[in-house]
Protein backbone atom coordinates (compact mmCIF):
# COMPACT_ATOMS: atom_id res chain seq x y z
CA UNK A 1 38.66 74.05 178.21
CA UNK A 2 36.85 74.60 181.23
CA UNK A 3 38.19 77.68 183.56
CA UNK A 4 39.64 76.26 186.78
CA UNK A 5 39.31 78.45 190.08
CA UNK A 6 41.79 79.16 192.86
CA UNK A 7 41.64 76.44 195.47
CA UNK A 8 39.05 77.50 198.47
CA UNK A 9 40.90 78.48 202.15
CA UNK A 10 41.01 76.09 204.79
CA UNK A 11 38.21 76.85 207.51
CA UNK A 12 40.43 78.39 209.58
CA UNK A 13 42.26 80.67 207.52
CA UNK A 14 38.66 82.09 205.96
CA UNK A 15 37.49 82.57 209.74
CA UNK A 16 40.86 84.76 210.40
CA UNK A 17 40.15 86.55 207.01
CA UNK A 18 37.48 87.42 207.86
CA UNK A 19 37.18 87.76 211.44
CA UNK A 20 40.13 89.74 212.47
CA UNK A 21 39.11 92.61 210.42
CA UNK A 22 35.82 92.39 211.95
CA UNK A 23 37.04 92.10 215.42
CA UNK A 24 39.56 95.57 214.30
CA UNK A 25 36.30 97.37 213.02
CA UNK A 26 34.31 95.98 216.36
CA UNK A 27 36.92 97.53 218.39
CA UNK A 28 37.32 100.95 216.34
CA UNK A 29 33.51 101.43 216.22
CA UNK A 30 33.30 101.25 220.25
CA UNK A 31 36.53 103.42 220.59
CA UNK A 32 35.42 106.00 218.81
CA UNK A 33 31.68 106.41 220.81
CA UNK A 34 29.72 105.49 217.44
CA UNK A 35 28.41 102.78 218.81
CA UNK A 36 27.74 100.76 221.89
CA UNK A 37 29.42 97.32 222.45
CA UNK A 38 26.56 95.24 222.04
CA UNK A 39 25.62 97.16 218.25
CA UNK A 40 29.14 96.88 217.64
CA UNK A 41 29.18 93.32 217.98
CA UNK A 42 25.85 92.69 216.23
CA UNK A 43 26.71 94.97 213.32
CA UNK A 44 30.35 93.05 212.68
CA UNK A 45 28.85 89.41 213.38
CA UNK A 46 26.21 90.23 210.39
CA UNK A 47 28.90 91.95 208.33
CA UNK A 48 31.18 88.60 209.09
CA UNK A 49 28.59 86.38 208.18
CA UNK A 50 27.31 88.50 204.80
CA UNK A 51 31.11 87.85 203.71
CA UNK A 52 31.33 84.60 204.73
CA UNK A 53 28.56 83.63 202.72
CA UNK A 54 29.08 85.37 199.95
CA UNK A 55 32.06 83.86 199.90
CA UNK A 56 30.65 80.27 200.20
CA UNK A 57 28.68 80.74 197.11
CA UNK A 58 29.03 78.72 193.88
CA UNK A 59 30.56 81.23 191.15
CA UNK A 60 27.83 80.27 188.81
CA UNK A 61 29.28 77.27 186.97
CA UNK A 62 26.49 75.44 185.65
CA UNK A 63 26.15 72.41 184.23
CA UNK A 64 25.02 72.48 180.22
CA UNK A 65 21.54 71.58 179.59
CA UNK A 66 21.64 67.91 177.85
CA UNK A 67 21.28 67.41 173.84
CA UNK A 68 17.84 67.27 173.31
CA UNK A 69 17.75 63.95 170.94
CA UNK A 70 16.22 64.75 167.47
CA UNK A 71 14.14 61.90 166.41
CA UNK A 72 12.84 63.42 162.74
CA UNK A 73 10.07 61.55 161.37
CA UNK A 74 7.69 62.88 158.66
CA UNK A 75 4.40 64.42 160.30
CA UNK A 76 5.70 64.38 163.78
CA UNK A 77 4.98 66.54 166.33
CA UNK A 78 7.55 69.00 165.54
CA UNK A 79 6.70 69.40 161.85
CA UNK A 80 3.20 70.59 163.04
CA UNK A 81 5.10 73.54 165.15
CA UNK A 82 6.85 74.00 162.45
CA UNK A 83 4.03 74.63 159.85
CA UNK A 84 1.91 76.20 162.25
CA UNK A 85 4.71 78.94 163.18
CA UNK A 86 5.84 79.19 159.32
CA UNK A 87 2.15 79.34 157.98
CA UNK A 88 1.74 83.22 157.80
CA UNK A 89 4.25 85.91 157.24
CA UNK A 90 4.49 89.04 158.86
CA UNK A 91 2.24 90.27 155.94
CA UNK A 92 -0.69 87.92 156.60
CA UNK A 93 -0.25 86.38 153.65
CA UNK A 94 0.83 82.43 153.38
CA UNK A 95 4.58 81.65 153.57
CA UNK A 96 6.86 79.62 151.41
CA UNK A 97 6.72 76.40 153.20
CA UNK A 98 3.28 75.95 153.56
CA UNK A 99 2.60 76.66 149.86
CA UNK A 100 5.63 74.59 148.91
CA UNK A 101 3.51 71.81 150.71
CA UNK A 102 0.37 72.51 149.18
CA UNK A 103 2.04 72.51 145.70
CA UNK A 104 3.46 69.28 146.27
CA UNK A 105 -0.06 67.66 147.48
CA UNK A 106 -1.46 68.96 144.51
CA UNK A 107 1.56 67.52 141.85
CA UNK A 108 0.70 64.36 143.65
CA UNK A 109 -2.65 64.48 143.58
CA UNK A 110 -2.87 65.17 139.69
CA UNK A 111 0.23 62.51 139.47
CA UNK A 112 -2.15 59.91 140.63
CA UNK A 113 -4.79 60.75 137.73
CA UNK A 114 -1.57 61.02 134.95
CA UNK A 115 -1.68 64.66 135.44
CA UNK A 116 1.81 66.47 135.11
CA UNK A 117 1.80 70.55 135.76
CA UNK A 118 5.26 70.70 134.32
CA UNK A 119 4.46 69.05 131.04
CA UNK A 120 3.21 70.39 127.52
CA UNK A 121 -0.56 70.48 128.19
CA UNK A 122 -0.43 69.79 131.80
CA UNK A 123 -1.75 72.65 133.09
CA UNK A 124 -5.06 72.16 130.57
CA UNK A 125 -5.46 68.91 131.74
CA UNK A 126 -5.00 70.39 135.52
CA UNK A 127 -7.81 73.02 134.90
CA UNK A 128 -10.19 70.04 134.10
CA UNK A 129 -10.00 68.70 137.47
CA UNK A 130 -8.89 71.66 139.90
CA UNK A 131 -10.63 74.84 137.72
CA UNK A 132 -8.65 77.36 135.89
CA UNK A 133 -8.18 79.54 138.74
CA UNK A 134 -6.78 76.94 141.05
CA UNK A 135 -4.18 76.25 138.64
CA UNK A 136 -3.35 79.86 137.68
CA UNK A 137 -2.60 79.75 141.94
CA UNK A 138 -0.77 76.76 142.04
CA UNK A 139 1.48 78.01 139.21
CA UNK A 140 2.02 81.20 139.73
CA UNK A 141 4.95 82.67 142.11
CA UNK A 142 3.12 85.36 144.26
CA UNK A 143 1.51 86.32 147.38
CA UNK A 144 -1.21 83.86 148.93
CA UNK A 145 -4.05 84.62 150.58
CA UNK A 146 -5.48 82.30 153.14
CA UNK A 147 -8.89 82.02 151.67
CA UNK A 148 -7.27 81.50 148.19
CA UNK A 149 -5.38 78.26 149.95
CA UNK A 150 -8.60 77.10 151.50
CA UNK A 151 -10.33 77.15 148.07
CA UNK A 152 -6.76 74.96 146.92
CA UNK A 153 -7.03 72.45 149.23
CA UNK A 154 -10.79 72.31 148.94
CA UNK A 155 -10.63 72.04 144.79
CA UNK A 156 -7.07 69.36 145.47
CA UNK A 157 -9.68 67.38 147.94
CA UNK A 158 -12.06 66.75 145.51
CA UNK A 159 -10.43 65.16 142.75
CA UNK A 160 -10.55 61.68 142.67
CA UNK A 161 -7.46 59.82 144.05
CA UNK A 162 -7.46 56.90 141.69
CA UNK A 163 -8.66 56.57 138.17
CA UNK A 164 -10.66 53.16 138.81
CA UNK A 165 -14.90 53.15 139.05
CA UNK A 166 -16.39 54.56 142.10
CA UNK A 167 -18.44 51.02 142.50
CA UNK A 168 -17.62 47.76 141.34
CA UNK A 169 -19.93 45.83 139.64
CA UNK A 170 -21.69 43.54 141.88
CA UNK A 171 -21.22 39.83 140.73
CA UNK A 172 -24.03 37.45 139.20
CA UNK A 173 -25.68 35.38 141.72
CA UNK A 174 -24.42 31.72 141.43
CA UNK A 175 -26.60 28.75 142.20
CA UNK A 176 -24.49 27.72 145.63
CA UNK A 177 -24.66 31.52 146.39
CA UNK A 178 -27.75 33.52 146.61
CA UNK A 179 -28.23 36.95 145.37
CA UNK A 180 -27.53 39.66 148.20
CA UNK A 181 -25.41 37.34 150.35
CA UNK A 182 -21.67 38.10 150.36
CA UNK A 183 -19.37 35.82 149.57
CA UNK A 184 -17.60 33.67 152.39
């Protein structure tokens, strides 16, 4: 529920508000010899107006700042923030969700050679392809070390995606085809 305010005075009745007792303390101040008309005057017109403005300011209701809309899409923007803010803890050492990602690249990295971590023999098969100590890392629930998840990603980079030949065999030459000229 929004807080409502007392209606504003008419222009009129705000100029007797606050005029008359500026016109009283006009009067009093030259009266009593503190000062001359003229600073009088000046001194109540600026003390008139100070009111009269602060009067005519906005109490400080502001409008809300709009919903920013939250489009979420894997490996936008945002989830680069994210990882960059949540890479290190206060500790130096790599946080949760960055080696929760790194973890997963490497499951699915061994997944696409048949490679399982969580199965019997798994991690022996792993250790062919990443090294021992890369999979002792990737199991293990402890600290991380920058450096040990460069060496990681390095070892998860160079296995293989796919189990198929690096290079294909190259076909015989036929007789409407001659050797060294690509197919069309």
């Amino acid at each position: 529920m929004t807080p409502t305010r007392p209606p504003r005075p008419t222009p009129l009745r705000a100029l007797l508000v606050v005029g008359l007792p500026a016109l009283a303390a006009c009067a009093a101040l030259i009266l009593s010899g503190v000062l001359d008309p003229l600073h009088a005057a000046l001194l109540v017109v600026v003390a008139a107006t100070a009111v009269a403005l602060w009067r005519r300011l906005d109490d400080g209701d502001e409008a809300p700042w709009p919903d920013v809309i939250q489009d979420r899409r894997e490996g936008a923007r945002n989830d680069v923030s994210e990882l960059g803010w949540a890479t290190f803890t206060r500790s130096g050492a790599v946080g949760d969700r960055v080696l929760r990602r790194v973890r997963d690249l490497a499951a699915a990295r061994l997944a696409e050679r048949g490679v399982d971590l969580a199965a019997p023999g798994g991690p022996e098969a792993a250790a062919q392809l990443l090294g021992t100590d890369v999979v002792d890392g990737l199991v293990a629930r402890r600290a991380v070390s920058r450096v040990d998840v460069h060496r990681w990603l390095d070892a998860i980079d160079t296995v293989p995606a796919t189990t198929a030949p690096a290079t294909a065999p190259s076909p015989s030459p036929s007789p409407d085809r001659p050797a060294g000229r690509p197919p069309r």
